[in-house]
C-alpha atoms as a PDB file:
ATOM      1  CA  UNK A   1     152.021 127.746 198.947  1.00  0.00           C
ATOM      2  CA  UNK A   2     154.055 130.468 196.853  1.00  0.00           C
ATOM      3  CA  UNK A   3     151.674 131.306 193.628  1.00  0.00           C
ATOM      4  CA  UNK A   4     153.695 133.155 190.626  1.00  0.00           C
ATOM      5  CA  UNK A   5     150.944 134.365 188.313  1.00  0.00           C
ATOM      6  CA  UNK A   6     151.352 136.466 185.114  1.00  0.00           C
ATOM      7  CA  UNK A   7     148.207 138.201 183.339  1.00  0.00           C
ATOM      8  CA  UNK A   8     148.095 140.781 180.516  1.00  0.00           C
ATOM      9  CA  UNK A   9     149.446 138.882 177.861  1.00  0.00           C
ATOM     10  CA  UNK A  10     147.913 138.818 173.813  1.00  0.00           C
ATOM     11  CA  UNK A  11     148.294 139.708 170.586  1.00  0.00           C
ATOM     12  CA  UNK A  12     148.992 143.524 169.853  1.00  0.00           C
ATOM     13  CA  UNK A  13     150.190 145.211 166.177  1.00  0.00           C
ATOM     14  CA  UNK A  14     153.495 146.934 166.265  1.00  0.00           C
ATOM     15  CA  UNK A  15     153.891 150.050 167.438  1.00  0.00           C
ATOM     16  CA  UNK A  16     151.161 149.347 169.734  1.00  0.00           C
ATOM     17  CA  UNK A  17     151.538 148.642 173.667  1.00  0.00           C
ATOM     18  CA  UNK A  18     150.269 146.250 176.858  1.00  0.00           C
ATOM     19  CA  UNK A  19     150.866 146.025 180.629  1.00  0.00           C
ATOM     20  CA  UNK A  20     152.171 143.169 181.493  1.00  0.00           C
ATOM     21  CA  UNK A  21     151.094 142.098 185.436  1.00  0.00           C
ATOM     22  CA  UNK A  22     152.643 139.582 187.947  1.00  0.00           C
ATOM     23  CA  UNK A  23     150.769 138.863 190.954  1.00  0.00           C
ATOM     24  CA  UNK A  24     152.021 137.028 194.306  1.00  0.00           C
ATOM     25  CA  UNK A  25     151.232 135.320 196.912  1.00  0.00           C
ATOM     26  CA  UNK A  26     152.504 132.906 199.449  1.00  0.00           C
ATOM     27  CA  UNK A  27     156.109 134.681 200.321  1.00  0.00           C
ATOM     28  CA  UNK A  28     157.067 137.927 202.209  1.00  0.00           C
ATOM     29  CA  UNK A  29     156.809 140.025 198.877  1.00  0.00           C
ATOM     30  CA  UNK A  30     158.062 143.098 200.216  1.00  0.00           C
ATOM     31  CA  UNK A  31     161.743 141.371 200.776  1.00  0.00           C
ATOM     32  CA  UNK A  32     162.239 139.520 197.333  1.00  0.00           C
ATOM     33  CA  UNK A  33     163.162 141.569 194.204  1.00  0.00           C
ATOM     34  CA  UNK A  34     161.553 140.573 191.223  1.00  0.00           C
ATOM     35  CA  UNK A  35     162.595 140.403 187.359  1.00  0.00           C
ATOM     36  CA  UNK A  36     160.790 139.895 184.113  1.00  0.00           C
ATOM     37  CA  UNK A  37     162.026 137.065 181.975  1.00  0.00           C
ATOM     38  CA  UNK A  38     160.984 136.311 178.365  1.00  0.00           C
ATOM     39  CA  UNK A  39     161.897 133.441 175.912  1.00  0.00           C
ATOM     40  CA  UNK A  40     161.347 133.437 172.069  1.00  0.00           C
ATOM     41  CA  UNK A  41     161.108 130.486 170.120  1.00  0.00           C
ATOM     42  CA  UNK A  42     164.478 128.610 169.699  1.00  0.00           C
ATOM     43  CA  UNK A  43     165.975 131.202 171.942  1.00  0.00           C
ATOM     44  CA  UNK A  44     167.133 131.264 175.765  1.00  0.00           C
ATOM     45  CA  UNK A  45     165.011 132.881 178.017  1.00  0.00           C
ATOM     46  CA  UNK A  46     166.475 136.264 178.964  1.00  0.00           C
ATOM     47  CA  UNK A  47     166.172 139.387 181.470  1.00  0.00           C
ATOM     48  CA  UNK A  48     164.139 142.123 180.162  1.00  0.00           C
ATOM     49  CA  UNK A  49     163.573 144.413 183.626  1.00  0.00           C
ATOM     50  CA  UNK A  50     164.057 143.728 187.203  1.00  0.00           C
ATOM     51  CA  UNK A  51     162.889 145.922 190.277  1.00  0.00           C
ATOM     52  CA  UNK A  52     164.572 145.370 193.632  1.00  0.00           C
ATOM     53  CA  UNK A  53     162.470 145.451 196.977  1.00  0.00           C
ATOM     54  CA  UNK A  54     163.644 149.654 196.979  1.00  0.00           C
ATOM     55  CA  UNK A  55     162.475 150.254 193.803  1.00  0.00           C
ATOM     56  CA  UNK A  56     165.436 150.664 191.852  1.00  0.00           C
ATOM     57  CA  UNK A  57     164.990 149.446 188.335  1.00  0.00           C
ATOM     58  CA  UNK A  58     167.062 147.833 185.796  1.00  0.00           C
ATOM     59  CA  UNK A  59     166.513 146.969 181.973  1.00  0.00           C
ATOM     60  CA  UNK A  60     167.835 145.086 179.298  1.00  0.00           C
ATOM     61  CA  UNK A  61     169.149 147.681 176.120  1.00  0.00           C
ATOM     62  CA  UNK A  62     166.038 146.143 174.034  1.00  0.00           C
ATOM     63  CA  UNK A  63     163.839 147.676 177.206  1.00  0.00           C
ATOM     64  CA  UNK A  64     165.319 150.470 177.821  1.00  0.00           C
ATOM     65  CA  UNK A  65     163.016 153.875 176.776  1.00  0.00           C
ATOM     66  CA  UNK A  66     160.464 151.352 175.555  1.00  0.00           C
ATOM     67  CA  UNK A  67     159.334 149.488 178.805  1.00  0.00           C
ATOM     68  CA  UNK A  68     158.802 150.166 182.493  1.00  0.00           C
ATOM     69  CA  UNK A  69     158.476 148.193 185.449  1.00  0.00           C
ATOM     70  CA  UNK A  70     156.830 149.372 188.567  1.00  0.00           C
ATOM     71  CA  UNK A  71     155.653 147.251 191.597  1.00  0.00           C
ATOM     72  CA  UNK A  72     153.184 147.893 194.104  1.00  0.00           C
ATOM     73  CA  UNK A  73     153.898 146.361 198.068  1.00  0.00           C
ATOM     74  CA  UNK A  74     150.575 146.705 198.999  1.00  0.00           C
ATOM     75  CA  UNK A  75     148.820 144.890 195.966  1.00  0.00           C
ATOM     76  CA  UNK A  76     151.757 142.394 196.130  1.00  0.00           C
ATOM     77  CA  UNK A  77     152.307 142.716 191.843  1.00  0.00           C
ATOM     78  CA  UNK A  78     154.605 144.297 189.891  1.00  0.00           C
ATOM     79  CA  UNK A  79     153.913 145.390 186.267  1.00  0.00           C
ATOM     80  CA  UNK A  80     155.627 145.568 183.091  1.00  0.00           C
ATOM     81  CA  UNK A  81     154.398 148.522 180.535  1.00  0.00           C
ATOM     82  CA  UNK A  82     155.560 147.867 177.338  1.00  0.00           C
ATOM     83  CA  UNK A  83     155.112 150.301 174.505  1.00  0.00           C
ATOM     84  CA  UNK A  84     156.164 150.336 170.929  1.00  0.00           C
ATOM     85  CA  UNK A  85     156.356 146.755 170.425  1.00  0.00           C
ATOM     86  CA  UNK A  86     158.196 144.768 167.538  1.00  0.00           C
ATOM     87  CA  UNK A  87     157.994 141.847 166.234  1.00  0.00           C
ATOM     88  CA  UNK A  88     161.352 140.653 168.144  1.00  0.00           C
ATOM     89  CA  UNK A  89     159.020 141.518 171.733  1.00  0.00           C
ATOM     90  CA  UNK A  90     157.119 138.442 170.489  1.00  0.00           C
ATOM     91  CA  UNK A  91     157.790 135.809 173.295  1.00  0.00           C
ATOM     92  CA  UNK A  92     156.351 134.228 176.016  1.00  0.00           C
ATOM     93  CA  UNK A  93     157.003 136.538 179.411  1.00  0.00           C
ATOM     94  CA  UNK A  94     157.991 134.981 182.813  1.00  0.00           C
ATOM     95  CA  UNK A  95     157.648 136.790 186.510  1.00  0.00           C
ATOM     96  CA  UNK A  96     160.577 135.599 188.638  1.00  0.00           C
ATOM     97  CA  UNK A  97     160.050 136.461 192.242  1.00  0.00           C
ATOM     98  CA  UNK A  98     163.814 135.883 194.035  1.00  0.00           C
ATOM     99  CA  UNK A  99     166.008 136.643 197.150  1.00  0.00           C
ATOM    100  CA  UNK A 100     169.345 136.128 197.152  1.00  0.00           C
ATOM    101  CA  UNK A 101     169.658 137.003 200.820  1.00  0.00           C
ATOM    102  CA  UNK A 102     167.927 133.797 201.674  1.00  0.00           C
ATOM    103  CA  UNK A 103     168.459 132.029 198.474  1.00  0.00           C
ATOM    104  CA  UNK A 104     165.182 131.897 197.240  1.00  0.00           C
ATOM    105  CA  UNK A 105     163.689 131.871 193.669  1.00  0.00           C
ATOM    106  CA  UNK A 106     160.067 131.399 192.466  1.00  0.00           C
ATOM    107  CA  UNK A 107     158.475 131.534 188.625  1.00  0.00           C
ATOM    108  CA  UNK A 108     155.014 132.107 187.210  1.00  0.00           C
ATOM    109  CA  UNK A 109     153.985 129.910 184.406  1.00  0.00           C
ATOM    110  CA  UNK A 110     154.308 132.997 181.931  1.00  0.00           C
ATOM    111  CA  UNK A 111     152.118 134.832 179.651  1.00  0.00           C
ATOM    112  CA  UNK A 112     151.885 134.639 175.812  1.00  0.00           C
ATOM    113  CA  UNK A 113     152.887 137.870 173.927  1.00  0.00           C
ATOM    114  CA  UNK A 114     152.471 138.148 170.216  1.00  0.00           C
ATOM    115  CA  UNK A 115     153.405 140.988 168.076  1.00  0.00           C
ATOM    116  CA  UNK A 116     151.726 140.776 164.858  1.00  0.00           C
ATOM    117  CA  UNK A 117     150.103 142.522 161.842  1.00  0.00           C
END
């Protein structure tokens, strides 16, 4: 059974920061690349990051300088740093483990972010 699972969410102040984590288990992790989703309220769900199974990153202009995602094979998860958060970073996050080569596509549940004073 293929388990999605996000962790690291909460409430943070802006300017301040928190690592996002996405854990897996059930699927060949080492062959699927793997994105970071979020969706605001009243707003599609978009890309924020994505990290392939060679490591090379991508990021959404809103990311870019302010986030980083990193994954580690061996612990099967991949992590999303975010740093000087907004209020517009306030959204609930989504892991989405996928291979196009074999037309797979898998998400967590998602994690609660809330940027607040």
């Amino acid at each position: 059974q293929v388990q999605v699972v996000e962790s690291g969410g909460g409430l943070v102040q802006p300017g301040g920061s928190l690592r996002l984590s996405c854990s897996v288990s059930g699927v060949a992790f080492r062959i699927y690349d793997v994105a970071w989703h979020r969706q605001a309220p009243g707003k599609q769900r978009e890309l924020v990051a994505a990290i392939t199974t060679g490591g090379t990153t991508n990021y959404e202009y809103f990311a870019r300088g302010r986030f980083t995602i990193s994954r580690d094979n061996t612990k099967r998860t991949v992590d999303l740093q975010m740093n000087s958060l907004q209020h517009d970073d306030t959204a609930v996050y989504f892991c989405k483990v996928h291979s196009a080569r074999i037309g797979k596509a898998y998400w967590g549940q998602g994690t609660q972010v809330t940027v607040s004073s």
